[in-house]
C-alpha atoms as a PDB file:
ATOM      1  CA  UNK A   1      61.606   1.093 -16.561  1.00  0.00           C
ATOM      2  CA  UNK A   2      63.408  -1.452 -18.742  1.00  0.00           C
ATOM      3  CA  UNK A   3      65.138  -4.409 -17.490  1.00  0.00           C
ATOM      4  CA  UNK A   4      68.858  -2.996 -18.204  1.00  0.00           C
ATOM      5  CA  UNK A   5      67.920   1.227 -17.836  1.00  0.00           C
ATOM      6  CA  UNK A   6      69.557   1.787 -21.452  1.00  0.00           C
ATOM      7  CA  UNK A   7      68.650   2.748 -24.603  1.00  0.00           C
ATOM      8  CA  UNK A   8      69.610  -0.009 -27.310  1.00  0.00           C
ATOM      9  CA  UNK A   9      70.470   3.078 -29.876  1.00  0.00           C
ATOM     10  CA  UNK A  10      72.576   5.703 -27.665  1.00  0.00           C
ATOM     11  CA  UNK A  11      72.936   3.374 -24.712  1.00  0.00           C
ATOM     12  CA  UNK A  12      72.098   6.261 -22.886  1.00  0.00           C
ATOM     13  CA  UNK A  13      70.045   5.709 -19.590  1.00  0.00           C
ATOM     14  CA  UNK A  14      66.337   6.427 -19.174  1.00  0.00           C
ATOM     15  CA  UNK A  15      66.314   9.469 -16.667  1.00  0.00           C
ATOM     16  CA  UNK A  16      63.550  11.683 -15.283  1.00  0.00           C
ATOM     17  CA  UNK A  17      60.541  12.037 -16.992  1.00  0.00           C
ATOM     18  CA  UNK A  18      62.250  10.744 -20.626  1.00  0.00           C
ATOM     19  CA  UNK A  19      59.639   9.069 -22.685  1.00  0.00           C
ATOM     20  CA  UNK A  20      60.702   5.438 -24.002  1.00  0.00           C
ATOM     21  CA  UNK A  21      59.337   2.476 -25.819  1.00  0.00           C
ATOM     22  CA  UNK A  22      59.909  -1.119 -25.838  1.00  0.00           C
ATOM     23  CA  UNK A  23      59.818  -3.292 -28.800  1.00  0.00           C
ATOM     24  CA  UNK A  24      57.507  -6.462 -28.319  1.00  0.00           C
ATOM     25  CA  UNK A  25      59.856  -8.433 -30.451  1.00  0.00           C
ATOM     26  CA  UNK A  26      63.196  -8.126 -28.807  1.00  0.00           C
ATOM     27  CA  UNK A  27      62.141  -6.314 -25.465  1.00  0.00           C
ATOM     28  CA  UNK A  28      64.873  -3.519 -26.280  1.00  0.00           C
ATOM     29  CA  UNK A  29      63.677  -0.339 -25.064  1.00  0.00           C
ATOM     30  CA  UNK A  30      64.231   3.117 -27.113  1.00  0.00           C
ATOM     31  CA  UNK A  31      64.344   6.758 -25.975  1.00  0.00           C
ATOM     32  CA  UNK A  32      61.513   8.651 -28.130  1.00  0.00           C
ATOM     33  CA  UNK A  33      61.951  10.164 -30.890  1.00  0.00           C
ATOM     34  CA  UNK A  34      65.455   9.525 -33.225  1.00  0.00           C
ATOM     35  CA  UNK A  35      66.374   6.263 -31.314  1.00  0.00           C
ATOM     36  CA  UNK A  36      62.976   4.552 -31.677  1.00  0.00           C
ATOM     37  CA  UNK A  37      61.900   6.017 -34.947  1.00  0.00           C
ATOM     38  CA  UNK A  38      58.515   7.574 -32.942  1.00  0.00           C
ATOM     39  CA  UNK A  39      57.852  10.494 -31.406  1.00  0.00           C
ATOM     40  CA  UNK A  40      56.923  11.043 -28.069  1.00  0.00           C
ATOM     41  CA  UNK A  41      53.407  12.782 -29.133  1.00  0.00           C
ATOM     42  CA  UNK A  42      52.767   9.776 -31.144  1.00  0.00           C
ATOM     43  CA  UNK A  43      53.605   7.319 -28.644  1.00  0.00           C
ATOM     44  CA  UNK A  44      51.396   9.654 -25.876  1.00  0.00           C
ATOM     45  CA  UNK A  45      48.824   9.710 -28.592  1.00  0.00           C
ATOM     46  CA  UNK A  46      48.638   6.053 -29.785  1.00  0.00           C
ATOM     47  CA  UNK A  47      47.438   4.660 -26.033  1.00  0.00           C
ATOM     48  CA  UNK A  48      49.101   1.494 -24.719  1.00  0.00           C
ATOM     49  CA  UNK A  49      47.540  -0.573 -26.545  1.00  0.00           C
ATOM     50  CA  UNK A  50      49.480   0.774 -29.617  1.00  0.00           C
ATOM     51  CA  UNK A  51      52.636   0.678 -27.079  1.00  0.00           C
ATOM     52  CA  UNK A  52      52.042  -2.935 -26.310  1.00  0.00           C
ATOM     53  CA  UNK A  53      52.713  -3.861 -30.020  1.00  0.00           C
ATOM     54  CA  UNK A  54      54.781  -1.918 -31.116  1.00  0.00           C
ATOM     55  CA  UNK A  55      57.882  -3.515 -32.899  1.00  0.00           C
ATOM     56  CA  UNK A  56      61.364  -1.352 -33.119  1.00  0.00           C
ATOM     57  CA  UNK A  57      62.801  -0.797 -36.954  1.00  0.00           C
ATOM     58  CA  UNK A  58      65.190  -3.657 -37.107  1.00  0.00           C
ATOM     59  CA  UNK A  59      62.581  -6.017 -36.027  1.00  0.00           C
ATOM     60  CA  UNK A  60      60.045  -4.372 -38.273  1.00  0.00           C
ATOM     61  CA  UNK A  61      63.199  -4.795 -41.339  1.00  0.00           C
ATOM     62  CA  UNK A  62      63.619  -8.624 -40.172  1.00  0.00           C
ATOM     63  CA  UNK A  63      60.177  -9.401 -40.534  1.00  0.00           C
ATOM     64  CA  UNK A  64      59.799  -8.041 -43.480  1.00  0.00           C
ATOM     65  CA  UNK A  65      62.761  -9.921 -45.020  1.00  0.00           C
ATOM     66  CA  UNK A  66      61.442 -12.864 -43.787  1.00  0.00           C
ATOM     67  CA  UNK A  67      58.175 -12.728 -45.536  1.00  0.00           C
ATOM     68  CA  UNK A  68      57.746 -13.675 -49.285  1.00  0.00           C
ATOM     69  CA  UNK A  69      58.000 -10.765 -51.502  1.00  0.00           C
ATOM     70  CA  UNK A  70      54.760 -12.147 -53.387  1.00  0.00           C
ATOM     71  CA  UNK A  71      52.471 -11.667 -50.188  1.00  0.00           C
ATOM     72  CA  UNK A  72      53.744  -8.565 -49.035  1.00  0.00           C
ATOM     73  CA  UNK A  73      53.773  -5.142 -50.299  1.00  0.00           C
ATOM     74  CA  UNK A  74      56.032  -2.322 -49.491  1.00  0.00           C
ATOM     75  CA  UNK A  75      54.711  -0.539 -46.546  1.00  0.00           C
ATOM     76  CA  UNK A  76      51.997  -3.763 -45.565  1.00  0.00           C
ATOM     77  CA  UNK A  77      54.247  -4.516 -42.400  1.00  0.00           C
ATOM     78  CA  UNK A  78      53.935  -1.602 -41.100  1.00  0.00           C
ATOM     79  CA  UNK A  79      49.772  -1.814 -42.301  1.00  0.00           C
ATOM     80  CA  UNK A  80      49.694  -5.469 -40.400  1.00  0.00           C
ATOM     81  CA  UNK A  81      51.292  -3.490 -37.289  1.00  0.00           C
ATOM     82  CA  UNK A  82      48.496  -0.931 -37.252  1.00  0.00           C
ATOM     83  CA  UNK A  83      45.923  -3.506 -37.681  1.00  0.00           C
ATOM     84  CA  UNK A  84      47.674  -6.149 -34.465  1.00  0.00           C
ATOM     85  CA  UNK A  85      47.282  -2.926 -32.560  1.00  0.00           C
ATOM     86  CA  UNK A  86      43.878  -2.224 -33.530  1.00  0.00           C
ATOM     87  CA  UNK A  87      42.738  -5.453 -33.554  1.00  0.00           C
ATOM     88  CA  UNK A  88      44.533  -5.828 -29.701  1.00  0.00           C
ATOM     89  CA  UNK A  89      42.219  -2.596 -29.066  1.00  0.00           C
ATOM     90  CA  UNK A  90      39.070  -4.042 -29.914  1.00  0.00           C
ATOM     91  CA  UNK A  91      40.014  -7.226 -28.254  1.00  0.00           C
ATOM     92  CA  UNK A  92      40.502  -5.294 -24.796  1.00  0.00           C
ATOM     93  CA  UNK A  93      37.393  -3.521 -25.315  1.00  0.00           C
ATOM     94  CA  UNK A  94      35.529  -6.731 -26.733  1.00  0.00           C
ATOM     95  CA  UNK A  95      36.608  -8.115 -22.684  1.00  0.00           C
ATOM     96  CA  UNK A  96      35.626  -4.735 -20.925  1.00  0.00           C
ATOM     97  CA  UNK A  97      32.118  -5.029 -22.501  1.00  0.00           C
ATOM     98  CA  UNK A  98      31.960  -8.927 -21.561  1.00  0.00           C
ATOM     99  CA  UNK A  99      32.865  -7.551 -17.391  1.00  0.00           C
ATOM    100  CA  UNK A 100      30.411  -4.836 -18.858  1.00  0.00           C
ATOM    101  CA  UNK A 101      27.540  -7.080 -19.151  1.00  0.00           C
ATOM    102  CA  UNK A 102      28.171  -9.339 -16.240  1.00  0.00           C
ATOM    103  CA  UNK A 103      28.216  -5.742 -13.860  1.00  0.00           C
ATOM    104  CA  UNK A 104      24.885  -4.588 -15.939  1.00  0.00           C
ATOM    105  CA  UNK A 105      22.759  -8.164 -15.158  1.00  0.00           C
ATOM    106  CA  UNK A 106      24.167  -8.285 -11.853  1.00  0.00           C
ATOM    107  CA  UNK A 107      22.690  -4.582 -11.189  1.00  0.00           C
ATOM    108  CA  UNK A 108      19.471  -5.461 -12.850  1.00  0.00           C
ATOM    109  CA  UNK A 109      19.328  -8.530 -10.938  1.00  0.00           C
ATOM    110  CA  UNK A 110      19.580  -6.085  -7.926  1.00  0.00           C
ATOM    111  CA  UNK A 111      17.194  -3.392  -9.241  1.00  0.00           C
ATOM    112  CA  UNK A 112      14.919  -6.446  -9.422  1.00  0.00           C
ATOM    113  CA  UNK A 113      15.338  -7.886  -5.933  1.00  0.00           C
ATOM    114  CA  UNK A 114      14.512  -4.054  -4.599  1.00  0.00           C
ATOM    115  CA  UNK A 115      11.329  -3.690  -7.358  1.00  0.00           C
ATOM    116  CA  UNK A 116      10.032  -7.109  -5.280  1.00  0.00           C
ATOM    117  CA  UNK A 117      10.530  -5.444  -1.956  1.00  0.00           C
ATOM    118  CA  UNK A 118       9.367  -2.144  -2.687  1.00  0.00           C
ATOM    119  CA  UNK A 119       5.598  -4.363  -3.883  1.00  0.00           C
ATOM    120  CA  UNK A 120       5.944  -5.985  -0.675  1.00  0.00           C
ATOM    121  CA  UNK A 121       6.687  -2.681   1.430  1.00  0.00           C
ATOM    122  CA  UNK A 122       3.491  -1.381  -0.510  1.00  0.00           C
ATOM    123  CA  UNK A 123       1.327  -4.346   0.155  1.00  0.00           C
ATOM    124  CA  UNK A 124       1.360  -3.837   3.534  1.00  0.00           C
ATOM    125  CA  UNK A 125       0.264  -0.642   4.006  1.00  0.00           C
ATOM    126  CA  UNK A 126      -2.832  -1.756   1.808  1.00  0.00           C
ATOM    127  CA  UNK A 127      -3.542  -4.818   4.322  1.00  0.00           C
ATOM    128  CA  UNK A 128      -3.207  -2.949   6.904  1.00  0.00           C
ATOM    129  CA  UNK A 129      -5.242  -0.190   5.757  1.00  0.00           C
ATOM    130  CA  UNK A 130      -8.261  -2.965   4.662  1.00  0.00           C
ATOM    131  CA  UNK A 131      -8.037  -4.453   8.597  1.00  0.00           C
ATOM    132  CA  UNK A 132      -8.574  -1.148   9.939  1.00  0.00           C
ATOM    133  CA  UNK A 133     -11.733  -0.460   7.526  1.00  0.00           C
ATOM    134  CA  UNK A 134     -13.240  -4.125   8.879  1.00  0.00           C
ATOM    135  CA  UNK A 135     -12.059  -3.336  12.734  1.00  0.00           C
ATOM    136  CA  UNK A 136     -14.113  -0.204  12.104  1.00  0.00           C
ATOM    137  CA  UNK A 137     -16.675  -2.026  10.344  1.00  0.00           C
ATOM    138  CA  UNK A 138     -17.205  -4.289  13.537  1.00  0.00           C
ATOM    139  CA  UNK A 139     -16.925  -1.662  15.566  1.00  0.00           C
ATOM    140  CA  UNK A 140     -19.706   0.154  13.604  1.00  0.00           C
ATOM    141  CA  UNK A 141     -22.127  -2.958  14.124  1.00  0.00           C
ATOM    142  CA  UNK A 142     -20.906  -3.385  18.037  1.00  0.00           C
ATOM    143  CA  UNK A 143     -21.694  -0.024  18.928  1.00  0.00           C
ATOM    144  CA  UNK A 144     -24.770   0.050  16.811  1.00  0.00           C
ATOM    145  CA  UNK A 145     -26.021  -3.233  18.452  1.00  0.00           C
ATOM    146  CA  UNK A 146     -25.179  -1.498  22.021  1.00  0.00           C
ATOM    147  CA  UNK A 147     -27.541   1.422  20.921  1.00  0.00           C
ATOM    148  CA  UNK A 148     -30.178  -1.068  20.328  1.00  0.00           C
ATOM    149  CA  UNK A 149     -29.867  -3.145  23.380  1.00  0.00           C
ATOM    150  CA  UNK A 150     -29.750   0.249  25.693  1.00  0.00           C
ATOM    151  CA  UNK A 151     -33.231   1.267  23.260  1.00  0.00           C
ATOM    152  CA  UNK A 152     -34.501  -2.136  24.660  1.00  0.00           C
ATOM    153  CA  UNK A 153     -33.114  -1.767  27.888  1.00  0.00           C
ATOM    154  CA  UNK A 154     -35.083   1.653  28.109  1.00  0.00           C
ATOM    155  CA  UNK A 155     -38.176   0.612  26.821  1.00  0.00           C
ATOM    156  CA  UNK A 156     -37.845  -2.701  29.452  1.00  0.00           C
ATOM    157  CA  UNK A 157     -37.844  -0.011  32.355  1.00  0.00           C
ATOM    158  CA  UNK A 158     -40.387   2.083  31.014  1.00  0.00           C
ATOM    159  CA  UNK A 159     -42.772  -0.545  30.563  1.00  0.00           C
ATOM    160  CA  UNK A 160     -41.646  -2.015  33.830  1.00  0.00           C
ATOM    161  CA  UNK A 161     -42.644   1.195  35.723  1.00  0.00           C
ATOM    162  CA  UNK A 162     -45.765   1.788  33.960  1.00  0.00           C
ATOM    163  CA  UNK A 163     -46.774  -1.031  35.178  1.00  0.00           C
ATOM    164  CA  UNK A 164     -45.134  -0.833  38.755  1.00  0.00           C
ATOM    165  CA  UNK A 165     -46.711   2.743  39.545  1.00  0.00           C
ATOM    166  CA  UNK A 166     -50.357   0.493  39.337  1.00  0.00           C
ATOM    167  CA  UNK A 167     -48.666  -1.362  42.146  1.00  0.00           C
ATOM    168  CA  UNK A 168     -48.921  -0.922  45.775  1.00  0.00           C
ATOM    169  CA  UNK A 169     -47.726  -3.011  48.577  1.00  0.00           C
ATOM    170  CA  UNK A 170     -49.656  -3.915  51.525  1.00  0.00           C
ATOM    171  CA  UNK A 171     -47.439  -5.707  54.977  1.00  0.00           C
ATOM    172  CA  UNK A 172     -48.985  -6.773  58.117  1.00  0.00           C
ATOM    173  CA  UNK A 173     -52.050  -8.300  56.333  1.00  0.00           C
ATOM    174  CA  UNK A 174     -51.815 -12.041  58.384  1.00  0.00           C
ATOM    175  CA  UNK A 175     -51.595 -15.229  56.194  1.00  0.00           C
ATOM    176  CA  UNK A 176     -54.647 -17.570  56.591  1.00  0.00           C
ATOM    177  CA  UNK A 177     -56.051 -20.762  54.548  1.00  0.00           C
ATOM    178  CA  UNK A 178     -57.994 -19.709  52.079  1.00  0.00           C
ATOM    179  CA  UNK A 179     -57.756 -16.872  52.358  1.00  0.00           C
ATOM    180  CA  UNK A 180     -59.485 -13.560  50.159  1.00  0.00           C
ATOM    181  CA  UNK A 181     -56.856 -11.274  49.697  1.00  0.00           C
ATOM    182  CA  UNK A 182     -59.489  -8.285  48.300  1.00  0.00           C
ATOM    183  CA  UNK A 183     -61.283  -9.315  51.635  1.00  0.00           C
ATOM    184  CA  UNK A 184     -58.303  -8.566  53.595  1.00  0.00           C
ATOM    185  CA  UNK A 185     -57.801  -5.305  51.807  1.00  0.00           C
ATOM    186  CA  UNK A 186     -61.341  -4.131  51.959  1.00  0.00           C
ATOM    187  CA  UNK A 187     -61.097  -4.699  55.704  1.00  0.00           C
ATOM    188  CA  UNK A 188     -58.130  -1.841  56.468  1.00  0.00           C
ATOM    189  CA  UNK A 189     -60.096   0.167  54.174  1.00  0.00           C
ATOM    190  CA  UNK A 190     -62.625   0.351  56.612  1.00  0.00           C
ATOM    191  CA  UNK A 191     -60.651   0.571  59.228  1.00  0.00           C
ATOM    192  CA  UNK A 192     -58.926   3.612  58.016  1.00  0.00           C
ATOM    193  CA  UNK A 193     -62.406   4.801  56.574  1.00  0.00           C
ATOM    194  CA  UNK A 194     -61.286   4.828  52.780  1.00  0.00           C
ATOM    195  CA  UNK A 195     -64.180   3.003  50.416  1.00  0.00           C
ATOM    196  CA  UNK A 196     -63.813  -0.063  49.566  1.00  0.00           C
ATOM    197  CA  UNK A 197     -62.783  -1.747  46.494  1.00  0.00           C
ATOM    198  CA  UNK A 198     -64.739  -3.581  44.145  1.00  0.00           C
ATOM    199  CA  UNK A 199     -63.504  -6.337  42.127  1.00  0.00           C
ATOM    200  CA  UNK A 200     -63.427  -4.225  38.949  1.00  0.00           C
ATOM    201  CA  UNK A 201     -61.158  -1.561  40.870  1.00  0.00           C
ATOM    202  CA  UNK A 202     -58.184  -4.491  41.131  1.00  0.00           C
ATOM    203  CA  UNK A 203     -56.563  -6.007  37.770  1.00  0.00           C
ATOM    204  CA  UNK A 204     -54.872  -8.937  40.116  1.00  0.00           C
ATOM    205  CA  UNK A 205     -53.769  -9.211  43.828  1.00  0.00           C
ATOM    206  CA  UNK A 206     -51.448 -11.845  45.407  1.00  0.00           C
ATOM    207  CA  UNK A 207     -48.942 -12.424  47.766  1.00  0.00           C
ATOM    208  CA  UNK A 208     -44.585 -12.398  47.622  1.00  0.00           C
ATOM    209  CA  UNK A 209     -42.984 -15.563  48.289  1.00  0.00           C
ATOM    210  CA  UNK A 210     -42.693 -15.487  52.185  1.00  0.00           C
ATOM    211  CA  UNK A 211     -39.700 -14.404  53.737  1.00  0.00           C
ATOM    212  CA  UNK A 212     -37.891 -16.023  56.740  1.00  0.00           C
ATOM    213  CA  UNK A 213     -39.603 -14.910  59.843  1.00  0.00           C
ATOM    214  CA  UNK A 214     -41.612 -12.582  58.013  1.00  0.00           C
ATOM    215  CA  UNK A 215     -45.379 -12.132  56.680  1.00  0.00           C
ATOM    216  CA  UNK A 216     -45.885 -11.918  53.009  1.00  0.00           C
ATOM    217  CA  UNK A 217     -46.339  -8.364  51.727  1.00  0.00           C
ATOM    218  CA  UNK A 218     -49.905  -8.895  49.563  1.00  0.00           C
ATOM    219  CA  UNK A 219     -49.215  -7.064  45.977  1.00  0.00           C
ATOM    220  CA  UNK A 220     -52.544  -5.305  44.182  1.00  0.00           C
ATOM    221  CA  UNK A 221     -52.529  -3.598  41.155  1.00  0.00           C
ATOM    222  CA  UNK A 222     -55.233  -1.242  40.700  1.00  0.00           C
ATOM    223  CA  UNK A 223     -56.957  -0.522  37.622  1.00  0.00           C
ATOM    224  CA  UNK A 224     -56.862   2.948  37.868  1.00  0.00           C
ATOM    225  CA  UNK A 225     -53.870   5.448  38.976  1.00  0.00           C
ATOM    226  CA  UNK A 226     -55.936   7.962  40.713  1.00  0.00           C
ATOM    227  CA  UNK A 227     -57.191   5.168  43.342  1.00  0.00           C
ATOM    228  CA  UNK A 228     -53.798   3.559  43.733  1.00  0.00           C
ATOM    229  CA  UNK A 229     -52.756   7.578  44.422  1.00  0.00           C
ATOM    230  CA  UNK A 230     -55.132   8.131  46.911  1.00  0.00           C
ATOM    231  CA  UNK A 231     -54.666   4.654  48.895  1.00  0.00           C
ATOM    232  CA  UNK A 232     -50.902   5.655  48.546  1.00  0.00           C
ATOM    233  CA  UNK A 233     -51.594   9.104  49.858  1.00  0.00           C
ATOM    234  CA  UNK A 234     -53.338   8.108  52.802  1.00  0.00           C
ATOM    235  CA  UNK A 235     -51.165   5.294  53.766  1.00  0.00           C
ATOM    236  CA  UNK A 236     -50.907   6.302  57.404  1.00  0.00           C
END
């Protein structure tokens, strides 16, 4: 609303929903239409930009007195008006697209910052997804080297009681210096009335380490299963 609420034609006040204009000259303000010389479609129609500029017919008439009748033609000040308001237009604009720009790089700096994370957010995965192929990996060769050491382990026994089964234990056979341990065996053989053994019948025969207290159980292994059986069979 103007500064004084009158139109500078009619004097009349600016009420309701009136349409006015004010000259950017003189700051008079003018009801649409007869007092300002402009209709109200026009003035709805120009933008504000065209508003902003606008000049009111006496200042328009003073101006035009005022320049030399050499460098202006009839009708150019109203020409130079249209141009001031274009060139205000393209002005405005010419600033929107500068805020333009700055908004645009500052998204595309964004848009950049989120492209970084988004490579970083799919690197992971990828690490993560090469330690768990060389966990597995290790795993692999653990459990592989577990088979082989329980293959070893199994052969270990078996060979261990292939050749314990050739074994047989004699206790109560009395310690003495220098002693012949097949002797000592070929003498309960007779006592219990089994043949004796030859020397080609035993593949080796010695004594434990002694035990506190206790004799020293003699060890022979026999050279052949079916004697060790039958010694074994017989036992009591």
């Amino acid at each position: 609303m103007p500064r004084d609420g009158t139109c500078s034609v009619c004097d009349k006040p600016f009420t309701g929903d009136v349409v006015w204009i004010e000259c950017s000259d003189c700051s008079q303000a003018f009801h649409a239409s007869k007092c300002a010389g402009i209709s109200e479609a026009t003035i709805k129609s120009k933008g504000q930009a065209y508003c902003d500029a606008w000049r009111c017919p006496t200042c328009r008439r003073w101006r035009l007195r005022a320049a030399s009748a050499e460098s202006k033609e009839p009708g150019s000040e109203a020409d130079m008006q249209d141009v001031r308001i274009w060139m205000k237009a393209i002005n405005d604009k010419l600033d929107k697209l500068v805020l333009l720009k700055e908004t645009v790089e500052s998204i595309n700096d964004a848009v950049q910052y989120l492209s970084e994370k988004y490579d970083e957010i799919l690197k992971k995965p990828e690490q993560n997804e090469r330690d768990v192929k060389d966990l597995k990996r290790r795993l692999e060769k653990v459990e592989m080297r577990d088979r082989e050491v329980a293959e070893v382990q199994a052969e270990v026994d078996n060979l261990e009681w292939r050749s314990r089964r050739l074994n047989l234990e004699f206790h109560g056979i009395q310690e003495t210096e220098d002693e012949n341990l097949l002797e000592a065996v070929n003498a309960m053989a007779i006592k219990h009335l089994f043949p004796p053994l030859a020397e080609s019948d035993v593949v080796a025969i010695h004594r434990l380490p002694p035990r506190k207290d206790k004799t020293p159980v003699v060890i022979c292994r026999f050279a052949k299963q079916a004697d060790r059986d039958f010694w074994w069979k017989n036992r009591n």
